[in-house]
Protein backbone atom coordinates (compact mmCIF):
# COMPACT_ATOMS: atom_id res chain seq x y z
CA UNK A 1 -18.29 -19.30 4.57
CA UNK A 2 -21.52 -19.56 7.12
CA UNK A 3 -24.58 -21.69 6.79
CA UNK A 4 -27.17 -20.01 8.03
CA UNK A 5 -29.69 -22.17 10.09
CA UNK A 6 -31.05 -19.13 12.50
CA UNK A 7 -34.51 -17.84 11.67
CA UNK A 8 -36.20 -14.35 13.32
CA UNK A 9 -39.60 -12.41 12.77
CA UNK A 10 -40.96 -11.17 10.04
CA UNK A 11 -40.35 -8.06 8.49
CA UNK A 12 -42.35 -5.68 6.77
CA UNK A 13 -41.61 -6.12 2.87
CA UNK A 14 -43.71 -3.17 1.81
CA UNK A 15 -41.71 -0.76 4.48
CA UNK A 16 -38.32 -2.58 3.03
CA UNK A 17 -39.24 -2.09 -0.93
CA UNK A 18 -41.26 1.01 -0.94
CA UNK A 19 -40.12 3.88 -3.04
CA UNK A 20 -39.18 5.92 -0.75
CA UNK A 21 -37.01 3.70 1.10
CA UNK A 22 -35.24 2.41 -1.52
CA UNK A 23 -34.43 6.07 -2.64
CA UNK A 24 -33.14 6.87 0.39
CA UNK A 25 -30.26 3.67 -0.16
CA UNK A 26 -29.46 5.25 -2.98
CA UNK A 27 -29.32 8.01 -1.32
CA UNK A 28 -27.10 6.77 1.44
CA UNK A 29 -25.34 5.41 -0.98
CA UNK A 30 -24.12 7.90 -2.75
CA UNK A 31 -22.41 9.67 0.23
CA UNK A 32 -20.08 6.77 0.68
CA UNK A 33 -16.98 7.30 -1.71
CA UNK A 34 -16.16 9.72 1.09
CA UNK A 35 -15.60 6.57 3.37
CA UNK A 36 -13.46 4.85 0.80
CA UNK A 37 -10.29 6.39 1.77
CA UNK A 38 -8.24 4.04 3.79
CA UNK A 39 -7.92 5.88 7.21
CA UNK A 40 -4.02 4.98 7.56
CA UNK A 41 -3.85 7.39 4.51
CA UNK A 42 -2.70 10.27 7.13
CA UNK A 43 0.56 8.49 8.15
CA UNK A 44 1.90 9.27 4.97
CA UNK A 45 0.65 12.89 4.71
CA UNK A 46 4.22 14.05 5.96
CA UNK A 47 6.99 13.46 3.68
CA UNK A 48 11.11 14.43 4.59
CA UNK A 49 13.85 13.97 1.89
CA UNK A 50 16.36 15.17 -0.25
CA UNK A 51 18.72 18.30 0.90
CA UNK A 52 16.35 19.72 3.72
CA UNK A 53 13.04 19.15 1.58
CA UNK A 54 9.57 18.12 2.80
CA UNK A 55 5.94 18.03 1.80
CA UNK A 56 2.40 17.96 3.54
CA UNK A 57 -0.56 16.58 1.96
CA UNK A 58 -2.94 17.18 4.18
CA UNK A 59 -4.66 19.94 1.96
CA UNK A 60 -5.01 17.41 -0.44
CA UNK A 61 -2.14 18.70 -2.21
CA UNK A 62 1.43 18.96 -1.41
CA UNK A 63 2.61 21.94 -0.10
CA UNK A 64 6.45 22.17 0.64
CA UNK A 65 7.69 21.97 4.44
CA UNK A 66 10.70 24.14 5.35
CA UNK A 67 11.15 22.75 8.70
CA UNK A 68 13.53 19.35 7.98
CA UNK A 69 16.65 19.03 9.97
CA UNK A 70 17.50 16.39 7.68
CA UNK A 71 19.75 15.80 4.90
CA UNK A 72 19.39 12.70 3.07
CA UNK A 73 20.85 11.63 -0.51
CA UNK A 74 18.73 8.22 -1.05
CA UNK A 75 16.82 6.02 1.40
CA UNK A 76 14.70 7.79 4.25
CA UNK A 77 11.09 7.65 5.93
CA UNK A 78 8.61 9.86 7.45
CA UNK A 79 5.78 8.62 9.51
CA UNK A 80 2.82 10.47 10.63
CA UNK A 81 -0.16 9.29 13.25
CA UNK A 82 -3.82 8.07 12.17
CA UNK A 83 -4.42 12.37 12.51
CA UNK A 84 -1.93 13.03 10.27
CA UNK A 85 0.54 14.57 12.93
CA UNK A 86 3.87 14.38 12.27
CA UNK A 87 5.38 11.67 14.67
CA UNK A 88 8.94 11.22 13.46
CA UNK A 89 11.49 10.72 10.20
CA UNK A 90 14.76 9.05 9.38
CA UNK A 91 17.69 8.73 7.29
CA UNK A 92 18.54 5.43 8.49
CA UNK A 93 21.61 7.05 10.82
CA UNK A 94 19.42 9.57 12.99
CA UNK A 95 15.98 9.88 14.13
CA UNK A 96 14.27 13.42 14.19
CA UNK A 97 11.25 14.16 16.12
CA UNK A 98 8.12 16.24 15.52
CA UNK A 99 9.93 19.13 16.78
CA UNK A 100 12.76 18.30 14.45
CA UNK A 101 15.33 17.52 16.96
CA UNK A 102 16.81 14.30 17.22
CA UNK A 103 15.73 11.80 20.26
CA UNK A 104 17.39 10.48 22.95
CA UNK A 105 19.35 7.63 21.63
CA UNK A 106 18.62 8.49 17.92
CA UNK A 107 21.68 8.68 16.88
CA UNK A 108 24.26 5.55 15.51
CA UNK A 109 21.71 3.56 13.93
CA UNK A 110 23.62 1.29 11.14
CA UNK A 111 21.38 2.80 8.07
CA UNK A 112 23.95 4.58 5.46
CA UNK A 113 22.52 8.46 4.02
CA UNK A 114 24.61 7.56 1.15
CA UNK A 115 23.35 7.26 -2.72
CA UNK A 116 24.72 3.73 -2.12
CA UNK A 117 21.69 2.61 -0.27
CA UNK A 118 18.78 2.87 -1.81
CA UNK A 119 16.06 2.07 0.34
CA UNK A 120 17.25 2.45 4.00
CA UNK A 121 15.34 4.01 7.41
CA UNK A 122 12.11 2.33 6.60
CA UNK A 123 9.24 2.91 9.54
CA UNK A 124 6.98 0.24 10.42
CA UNK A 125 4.18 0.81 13.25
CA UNK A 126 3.98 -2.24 15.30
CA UNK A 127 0.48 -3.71 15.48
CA UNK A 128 -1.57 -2.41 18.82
CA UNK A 129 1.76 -0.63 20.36
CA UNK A 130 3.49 2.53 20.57
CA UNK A 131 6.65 1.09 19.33
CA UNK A 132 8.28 1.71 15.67
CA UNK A 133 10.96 -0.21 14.10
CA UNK A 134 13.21 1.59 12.08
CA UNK A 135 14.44 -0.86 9.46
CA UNK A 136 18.10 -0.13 8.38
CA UNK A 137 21.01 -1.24 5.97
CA UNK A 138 24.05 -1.27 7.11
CA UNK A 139 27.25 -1.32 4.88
CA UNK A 140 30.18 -2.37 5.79
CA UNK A 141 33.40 -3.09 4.14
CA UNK A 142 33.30 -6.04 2.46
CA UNK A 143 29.05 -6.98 3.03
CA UNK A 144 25.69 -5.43 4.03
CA UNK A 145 23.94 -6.16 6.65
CA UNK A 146 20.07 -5.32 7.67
CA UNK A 147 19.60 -4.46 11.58
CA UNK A 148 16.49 -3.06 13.53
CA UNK A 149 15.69 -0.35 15.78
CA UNK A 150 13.35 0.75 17.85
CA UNK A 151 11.00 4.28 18.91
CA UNK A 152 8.89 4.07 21.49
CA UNK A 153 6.50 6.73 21.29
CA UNK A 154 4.91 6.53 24.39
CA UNK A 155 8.11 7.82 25.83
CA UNK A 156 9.61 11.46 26.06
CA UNK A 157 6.65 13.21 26.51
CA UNK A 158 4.87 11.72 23.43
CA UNK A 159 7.87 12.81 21.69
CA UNK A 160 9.53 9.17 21.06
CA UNK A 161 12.49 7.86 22.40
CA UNK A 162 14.47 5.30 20.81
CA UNK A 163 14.64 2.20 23.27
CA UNK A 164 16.58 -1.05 20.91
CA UNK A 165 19.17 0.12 18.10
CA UNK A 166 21.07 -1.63 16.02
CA UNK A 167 19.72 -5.60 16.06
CA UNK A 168 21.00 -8.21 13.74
CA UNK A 169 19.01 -9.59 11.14
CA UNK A 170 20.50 -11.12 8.61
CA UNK A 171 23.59 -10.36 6.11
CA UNK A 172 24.14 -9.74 2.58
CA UNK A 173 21.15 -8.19 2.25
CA UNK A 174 20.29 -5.85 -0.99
CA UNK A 175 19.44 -2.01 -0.24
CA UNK A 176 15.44 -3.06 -0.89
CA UNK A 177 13.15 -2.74 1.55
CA UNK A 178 9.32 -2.43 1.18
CA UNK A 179 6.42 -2.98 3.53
CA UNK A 180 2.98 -3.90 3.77
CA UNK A 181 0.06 -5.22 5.54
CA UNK A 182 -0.88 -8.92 6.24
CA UNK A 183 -3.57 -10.38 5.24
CA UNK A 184 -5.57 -9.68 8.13
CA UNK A 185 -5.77 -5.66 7.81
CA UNK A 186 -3.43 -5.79 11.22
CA UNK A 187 -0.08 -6.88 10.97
CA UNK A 188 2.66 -6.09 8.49
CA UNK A 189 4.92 -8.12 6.36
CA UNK A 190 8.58 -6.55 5.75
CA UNK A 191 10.38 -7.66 2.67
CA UNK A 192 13.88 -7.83 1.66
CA UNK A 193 15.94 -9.36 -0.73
CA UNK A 194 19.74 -11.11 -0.78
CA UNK A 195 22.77 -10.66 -3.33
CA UNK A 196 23.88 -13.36 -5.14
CA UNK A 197 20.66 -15.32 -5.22
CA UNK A 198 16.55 -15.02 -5.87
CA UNK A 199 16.33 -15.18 -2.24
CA UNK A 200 13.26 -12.92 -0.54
CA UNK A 201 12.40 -12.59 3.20
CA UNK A 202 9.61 -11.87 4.62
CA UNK A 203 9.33 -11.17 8.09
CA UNK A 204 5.95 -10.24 9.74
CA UNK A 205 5.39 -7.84 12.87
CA UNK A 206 2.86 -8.60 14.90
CA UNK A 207 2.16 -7.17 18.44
CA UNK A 208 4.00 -9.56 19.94
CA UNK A 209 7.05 -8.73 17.65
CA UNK A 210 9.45 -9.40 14.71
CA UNK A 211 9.01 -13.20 13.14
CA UNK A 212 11.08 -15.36 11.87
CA UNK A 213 11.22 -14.83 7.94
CA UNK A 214 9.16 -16.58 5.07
CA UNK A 215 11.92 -17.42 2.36
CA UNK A 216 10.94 -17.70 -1.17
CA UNK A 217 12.89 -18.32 -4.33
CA UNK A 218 11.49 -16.56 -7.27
CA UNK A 219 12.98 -14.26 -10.61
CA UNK A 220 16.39 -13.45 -11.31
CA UNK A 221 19.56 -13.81 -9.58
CA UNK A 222 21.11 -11.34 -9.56
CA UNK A 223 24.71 -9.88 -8.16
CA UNK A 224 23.68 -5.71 -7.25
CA UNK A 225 23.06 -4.77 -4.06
CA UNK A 226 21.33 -1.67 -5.17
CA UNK A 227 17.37 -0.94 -6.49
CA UNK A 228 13.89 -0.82 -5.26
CA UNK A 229 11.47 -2.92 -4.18
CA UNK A 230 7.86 -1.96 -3.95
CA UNK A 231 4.67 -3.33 -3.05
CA UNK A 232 1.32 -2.99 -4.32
CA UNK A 233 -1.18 -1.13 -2.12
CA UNK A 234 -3.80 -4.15 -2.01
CA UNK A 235 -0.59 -6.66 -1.58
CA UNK A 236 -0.85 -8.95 -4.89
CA UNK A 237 2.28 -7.62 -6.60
CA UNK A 238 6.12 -6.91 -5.60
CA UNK A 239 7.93 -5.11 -8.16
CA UNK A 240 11.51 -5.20 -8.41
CA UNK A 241 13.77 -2.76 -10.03
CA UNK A 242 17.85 -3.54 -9.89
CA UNK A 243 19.76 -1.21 -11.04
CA UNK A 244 22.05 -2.53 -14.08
CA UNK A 245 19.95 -5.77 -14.51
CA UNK A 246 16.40 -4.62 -14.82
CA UNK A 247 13.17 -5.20 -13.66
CA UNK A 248 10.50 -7.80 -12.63
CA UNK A 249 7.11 -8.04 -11.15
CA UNK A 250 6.05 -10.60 -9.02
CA UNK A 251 3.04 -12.33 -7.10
CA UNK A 252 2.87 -11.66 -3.06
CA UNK A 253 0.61 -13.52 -1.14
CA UNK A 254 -0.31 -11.39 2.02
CA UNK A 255 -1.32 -14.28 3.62
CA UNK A 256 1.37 -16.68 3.70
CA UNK A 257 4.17 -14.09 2.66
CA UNK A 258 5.41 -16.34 -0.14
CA UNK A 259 6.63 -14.16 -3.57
CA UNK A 260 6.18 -16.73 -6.64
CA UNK A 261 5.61 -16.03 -10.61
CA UNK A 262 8.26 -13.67 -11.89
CA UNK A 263 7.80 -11.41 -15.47
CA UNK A 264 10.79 -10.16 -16.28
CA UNK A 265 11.90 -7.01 -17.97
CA UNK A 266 15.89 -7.10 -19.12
CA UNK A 267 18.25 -4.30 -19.20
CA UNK A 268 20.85 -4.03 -21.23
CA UNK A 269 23.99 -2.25 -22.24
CA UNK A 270 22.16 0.71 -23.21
CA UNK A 271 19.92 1.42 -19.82
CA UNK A 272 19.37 0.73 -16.41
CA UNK A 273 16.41 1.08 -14.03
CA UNK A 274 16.08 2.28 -10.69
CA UNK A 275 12.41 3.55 -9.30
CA UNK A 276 9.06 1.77 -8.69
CA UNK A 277 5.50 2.22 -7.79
CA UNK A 278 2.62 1.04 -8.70
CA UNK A 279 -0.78 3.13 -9.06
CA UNK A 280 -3.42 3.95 -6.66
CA UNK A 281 -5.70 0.78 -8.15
CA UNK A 282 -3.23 -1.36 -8.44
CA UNK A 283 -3.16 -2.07 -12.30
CA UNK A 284 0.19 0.10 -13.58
CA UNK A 285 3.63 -0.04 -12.63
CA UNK A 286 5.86 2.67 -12.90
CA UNK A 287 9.93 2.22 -13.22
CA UNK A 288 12.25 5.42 -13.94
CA UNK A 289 15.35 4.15 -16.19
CA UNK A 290 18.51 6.12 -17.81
CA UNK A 291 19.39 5.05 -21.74
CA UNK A 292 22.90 6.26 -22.29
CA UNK A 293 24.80 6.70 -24.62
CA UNK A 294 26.03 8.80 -25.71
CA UNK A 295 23.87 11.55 -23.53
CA UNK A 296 21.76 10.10 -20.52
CA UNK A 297 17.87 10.00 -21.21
CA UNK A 298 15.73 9.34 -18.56
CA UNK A 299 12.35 7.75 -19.30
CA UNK A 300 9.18 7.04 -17.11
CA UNK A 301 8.10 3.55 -18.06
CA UNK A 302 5.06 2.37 -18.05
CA UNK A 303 3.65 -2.01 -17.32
CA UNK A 304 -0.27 -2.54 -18.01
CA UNK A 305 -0.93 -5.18 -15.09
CA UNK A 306 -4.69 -5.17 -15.33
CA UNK A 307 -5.04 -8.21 -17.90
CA UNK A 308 -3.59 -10.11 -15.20
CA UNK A 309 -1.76 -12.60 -18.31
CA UNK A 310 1.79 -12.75 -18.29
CA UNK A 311 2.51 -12.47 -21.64
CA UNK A 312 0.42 -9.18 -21.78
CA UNK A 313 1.85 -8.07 -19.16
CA UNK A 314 5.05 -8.29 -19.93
CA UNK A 315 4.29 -7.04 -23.64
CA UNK A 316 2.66 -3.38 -21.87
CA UNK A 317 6.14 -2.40 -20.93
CA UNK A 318 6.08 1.42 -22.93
CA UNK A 319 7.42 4.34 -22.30
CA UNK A 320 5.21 7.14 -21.65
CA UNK A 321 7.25 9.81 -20.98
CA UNK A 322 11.40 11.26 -21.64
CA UNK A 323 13.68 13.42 -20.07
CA UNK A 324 16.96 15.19 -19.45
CA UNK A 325 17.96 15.29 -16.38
CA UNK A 326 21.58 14.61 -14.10
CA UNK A 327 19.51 11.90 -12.30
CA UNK A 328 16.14 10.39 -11.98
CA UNK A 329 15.47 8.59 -8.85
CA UNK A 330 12.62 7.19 -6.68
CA UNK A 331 8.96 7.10 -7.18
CA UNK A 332 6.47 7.57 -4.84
CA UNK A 333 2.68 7.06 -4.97
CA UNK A 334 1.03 9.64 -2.81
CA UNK A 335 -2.07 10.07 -0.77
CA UNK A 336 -3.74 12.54 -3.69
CA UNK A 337 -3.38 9.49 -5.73
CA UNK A 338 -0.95 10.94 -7.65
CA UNK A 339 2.61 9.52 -8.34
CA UNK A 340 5.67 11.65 -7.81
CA UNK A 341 9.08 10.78 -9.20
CA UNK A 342 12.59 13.07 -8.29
CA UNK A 343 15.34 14.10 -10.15
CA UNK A 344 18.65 14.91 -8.30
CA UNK A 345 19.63 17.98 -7.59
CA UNK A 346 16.39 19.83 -8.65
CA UNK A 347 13.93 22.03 -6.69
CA UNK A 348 11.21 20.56 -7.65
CA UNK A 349 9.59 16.98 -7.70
CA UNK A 350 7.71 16.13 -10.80
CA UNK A 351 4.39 14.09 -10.59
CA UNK A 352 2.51 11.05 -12.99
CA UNK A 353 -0.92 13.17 -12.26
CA UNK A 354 -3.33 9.99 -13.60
CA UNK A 355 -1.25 6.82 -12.66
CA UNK A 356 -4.42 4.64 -13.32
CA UNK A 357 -4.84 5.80 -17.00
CA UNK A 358 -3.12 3.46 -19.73
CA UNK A 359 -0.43 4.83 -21.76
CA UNK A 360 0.88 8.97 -22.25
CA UNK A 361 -3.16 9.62 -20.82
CA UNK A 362 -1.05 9.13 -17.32
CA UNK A 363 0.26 12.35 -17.93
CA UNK A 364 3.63 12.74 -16.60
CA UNK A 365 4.24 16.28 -15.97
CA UNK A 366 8.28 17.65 -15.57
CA UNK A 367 9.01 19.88 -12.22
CA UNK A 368 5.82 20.49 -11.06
CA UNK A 369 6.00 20.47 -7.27
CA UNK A 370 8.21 23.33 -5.10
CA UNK A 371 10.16 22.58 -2.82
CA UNK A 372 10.06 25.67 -0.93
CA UNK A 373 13.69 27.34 -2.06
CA UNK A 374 16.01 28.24 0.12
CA UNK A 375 18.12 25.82 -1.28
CA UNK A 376 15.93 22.48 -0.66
CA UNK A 377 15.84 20.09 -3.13
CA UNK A 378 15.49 16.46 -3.64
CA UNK A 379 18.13 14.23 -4.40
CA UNK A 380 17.67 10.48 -5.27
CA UNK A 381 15.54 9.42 -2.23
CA UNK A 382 11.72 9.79 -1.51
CA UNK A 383 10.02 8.66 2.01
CA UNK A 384 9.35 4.65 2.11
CA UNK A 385 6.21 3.88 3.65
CA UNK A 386 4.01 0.95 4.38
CA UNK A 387 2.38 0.58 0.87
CA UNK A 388 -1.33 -0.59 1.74
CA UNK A 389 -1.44 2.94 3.86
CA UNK A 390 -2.20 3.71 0.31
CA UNK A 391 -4.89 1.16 -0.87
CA UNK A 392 -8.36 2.77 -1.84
CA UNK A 393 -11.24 0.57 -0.90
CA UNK A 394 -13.46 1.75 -2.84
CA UNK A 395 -11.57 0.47 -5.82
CA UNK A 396 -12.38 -3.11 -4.68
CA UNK A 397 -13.83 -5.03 -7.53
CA UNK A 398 -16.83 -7.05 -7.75
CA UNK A 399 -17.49 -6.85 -11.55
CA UNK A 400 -14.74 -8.96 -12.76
CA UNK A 401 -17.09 -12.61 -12.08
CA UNK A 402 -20.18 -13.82 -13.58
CA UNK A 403 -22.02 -12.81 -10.04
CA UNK A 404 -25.81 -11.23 -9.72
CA UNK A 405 -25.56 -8.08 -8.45
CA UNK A 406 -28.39 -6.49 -9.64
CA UNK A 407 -30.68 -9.03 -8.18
CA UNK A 408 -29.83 -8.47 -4.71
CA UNK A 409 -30.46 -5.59 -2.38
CA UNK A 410 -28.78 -4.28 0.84
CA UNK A 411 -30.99 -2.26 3.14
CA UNK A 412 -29.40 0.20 4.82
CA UNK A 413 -26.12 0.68 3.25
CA UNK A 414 -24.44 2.20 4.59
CA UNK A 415 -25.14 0.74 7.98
CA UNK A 416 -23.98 1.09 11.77
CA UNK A 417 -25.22 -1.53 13.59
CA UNK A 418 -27.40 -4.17 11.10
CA UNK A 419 -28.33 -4.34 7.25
CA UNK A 420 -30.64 -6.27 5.44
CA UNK A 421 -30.01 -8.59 2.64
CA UNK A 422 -32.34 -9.80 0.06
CA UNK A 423 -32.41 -11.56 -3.30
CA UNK A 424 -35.44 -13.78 -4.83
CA UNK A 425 -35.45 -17.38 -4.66
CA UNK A 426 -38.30 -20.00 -5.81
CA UNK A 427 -38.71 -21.24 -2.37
CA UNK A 428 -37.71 -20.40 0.85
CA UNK A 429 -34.41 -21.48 1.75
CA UNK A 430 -32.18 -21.78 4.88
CA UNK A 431 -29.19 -23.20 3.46
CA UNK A 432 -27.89 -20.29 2.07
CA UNK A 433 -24.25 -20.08 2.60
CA UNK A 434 -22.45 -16.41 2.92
CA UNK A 435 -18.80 -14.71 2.74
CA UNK A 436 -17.75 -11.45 3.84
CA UNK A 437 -14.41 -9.96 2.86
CA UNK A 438 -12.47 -7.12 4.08
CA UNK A 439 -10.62 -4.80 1.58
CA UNK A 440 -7.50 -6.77 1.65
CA UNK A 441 -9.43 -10.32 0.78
CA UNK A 442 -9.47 -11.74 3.80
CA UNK A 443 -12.80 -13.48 5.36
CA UNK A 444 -14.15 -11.71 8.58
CA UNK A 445 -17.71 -13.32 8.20
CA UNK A 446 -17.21 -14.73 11.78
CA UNK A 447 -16.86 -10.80 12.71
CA UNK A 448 -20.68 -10.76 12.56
CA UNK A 449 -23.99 -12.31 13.52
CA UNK A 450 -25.56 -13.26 10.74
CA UNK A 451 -29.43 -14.92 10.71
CA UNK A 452 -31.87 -16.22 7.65
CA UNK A 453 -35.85 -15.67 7.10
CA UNK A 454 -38.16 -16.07 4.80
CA UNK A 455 -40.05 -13.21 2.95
CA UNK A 456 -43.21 -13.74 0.52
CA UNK A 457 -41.46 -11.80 -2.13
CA UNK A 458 -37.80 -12.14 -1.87
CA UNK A 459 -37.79 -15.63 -0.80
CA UNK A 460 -34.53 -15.87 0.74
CA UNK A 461 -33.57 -12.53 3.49
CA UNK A 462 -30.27 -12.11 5.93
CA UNK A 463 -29.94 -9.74 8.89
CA UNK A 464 -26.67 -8.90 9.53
CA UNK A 465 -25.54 -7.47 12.54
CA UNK A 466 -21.93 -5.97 13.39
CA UNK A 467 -20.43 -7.06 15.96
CA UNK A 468 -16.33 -5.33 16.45
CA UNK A 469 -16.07 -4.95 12.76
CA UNK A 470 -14.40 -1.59 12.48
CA UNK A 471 -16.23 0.90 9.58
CA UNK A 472 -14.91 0.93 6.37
CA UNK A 473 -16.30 -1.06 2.94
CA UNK A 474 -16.56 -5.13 2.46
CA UNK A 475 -17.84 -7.20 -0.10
CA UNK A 476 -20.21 -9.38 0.88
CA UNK A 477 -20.77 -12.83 -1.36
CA UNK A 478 -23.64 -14.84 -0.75
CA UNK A 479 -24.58 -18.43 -2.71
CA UNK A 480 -28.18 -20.04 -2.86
CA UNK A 481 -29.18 -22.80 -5.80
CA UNK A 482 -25.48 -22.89 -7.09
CA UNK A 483 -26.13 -19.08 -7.90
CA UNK A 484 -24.05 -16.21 -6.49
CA UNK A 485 -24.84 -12.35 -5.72
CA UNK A 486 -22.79 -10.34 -4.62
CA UNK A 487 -22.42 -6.63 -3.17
CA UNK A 488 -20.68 -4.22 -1.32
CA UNK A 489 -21.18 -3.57 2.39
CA UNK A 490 -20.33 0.40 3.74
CA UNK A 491 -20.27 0.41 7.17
CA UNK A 492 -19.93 3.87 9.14
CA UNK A 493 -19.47 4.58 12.78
């Protein structure tokens, strides 16, 4: 929060509420959905899995990719640049480039292509570098273990090269490995679990490299190396689903990188789970889980998370959707903002076409993406990406407190270099104290210069100029006499 003690000239109120002014924010403001879309949404546009399959979403829907050079039965990852260009993908063992041949040194890498390993080759940018570390899990004979690489794409022409392979992390990991940002919008938090305990890690990259791990102990214990782990795009939530035991879902907090507050969802000796993702806004969780006997069904399942209660969350667990199939495997949540799930061995990849709606309104739809033919098809496995590369700000919420919206007003918005903000008071007042907050809930008020006046009719007025703030949507929360508006803040470039 800032107290504002900084005063400048008066402004022309009957400019500022005029009709025509104020029609032209609403104008402006009305053209800014268009901005909601986080802009690391074109990493993920390329996908690579399965036997030889692909996708590109850069139409806005997928169309299938008949290019791969890879061959992958369970964990892989595909990672695109901020244009959406192909940069490079991974099953963990090998490292193809844009031109689909595999880079100097990418070969040996201690991931396993295997259906044994569910989540392996995961891609993490590092923050303000060319580098990449490929995340990997490594089986060996009587253990796992999870290692690092590394792609410099600087290198080779722009093509990558892969500079550090194969470094020691820790042992006895599980196959689960998920990623996604830090509180601060800029660096990115990697999480794994252990065997034999309700051990996490969480290790953050930053540009100056890998960190030690945050350790938590939270949920079951649990002795299966295999499963998913998932986070939520805005970075509240980890779900975990282990095969044989079941599921959970969990608090993150992106800031510290501590997991806490399980809900638990048992299997038994009639099913098992395996896949997880969450929706585009953050309030459903998906899981894909076989019932047997004495024929194997396989079920999408469906967890209500928007009450935010435990017990009602934990009660929402339905199923919204059956199947026969030889195997249902990952889920993926995709930049249309639709979620896809796989089936082994099929040429297709069927989709969950309204993840945010409650109940069989999701629609979950069998087979409905091609894979091209020619003998491509997926198998267990979808791409693993960082997860917030799919967080929509413009789902940020500012309705769920008691706040006064409608008694403030933002002038322009959006805005490039300064706003306005005004809301009435009974007397002038300097002491009002403001927040501004980023997508991911973090506090980058300092990130501007912010200065109070007084205005005949709205007694209290801010001018708010951006500094390095990079464009994108905020919510801006500002308190005066123990009362509280709040409103968004669209800034463009």
């Amino acid at each position: 929060m800032r107290l504002l003690r900084e005063s400048f000239g008066p402004i022309k109120s009957e400019l500022i509420f005029s009709p025509f002014f104020l029609f032209t924010v609403y104008c402006l403001l009305s053209t800014a959905v268009s901005l909601s879309q986080n802009p690391d949404i074109k990493r993920t546009w390329n996908w690579y899995f399965g036997n030889y399959a692909g996708l590109n979403f850069s139409t806005g829907n997928p169309v299938a990719l008949t290019n791969s050079a890879m061959s992958d039965y369970t964990g892989c990852s595909s990672i695109s640049d901020t244009a959406g260009n192909l940069l490079f993908y991974t099953d963990g063992v090998s490292v193809w480039n844009s031109n689909h041949q595999k880079m100097p040194n990418g070969t040996g890498l201690h991931g396993d292509p295997s259906q044994y390993v569910s989540q392996d080759g995961l891609i993490v940018p590092q923050p303000l570098s060319p580098k990449y570390y490929i995340f990997t899990i490594w089986q060996t004979p009587d253990s796992f273990r999870l290692k690092y690489s590394v792609v410099d794409m600087a290198l080779n022409a722009g093509l990558g090269d892969v500079t550090i392979k194969n470094v020691f992390l820790t042992d006895k990991p599980t196959a689960r490995l998920t990623a996604v940002k830090h509180a601060n919008n800029t660096d990115i938090w990697v999480l794994n679990t252990d065997t034999n305990t309700n051990r996490f890690r969480a290790y953050l990259l930053t540009a100056s490299g890998l960190q030690a791990p945050v350790i938590s102990y939270a949920g079951r214990i649990d002795n299966v190396y295999a499963g998913i782990i998932k986070a939520s795009p805005d970075g509240k939530k980890i779900a975990v689903s282990i095969t044989l035991v079941g599921s959970e879902i969990l608090d993150f907090d992106n800031l510290t990188g501590t997991v806490s507050n399980p809900i638990l969802f048992p299997a038994s000796s009639s099913h098992q789970d395996y896949g997880a993702d969450f929706s585009p806004d953050n309030s459903k969780l998906y899981f894909t889980r076989k019932k047997y006997p004495p024929s194997p069904i396989y079920m999408v399942a469906q967890v209500d998370l928007s009450s935010g209660d435990s017990l009602t969350i934990a009660n929402s667990f339905s199923i919204v959707d059956t199947f026969q199939a030889i195997n249902m495997g990952q889920v993926q949540l995709a930049s249309d903002g639709k979620v896809y799930f796989s089936q082994s061995f099929k040429p297709y990849l069927s989709a969950i076409t309204n993840p945010n709606v409650a109940g069989i309104g999701c629609n979950v739809v069998d087979s409905v993406i091609w894979l091209g033919g020619g003998g491509r098809q997926a198998y267990d496995g979808l791409p693993n990406f960082v997860t917030s590369y799919f967080f929509d700000s413009s789902l940020i919420s500012i309705n769920n407190t008691p706040e006064l919206q409608n008694e403030i007003i933002c002038y322009p918005n959006p805005f490039k270099s300064y706003c306005y903000i005004s809301f009435p008071q009974e007397q002038c007042d300097y002491s009002a104290r403001i927040g501004i907050y980023n997508v991911l809930g973090s506090d980058v008020t300092n990130e501007f210069d912010v200065s109070a006046i007084c205005n005949e009719q709205w007694k209290t007025m801010m001018r708010i100029y951006r500094k390095n703030i990079p464009e994108g949507i905020y919510l801006l929360k500002a308190t005066v006499h123990n009362k509280v508006y709040s409103q968004k803040l669209v800034i463009t470039d």
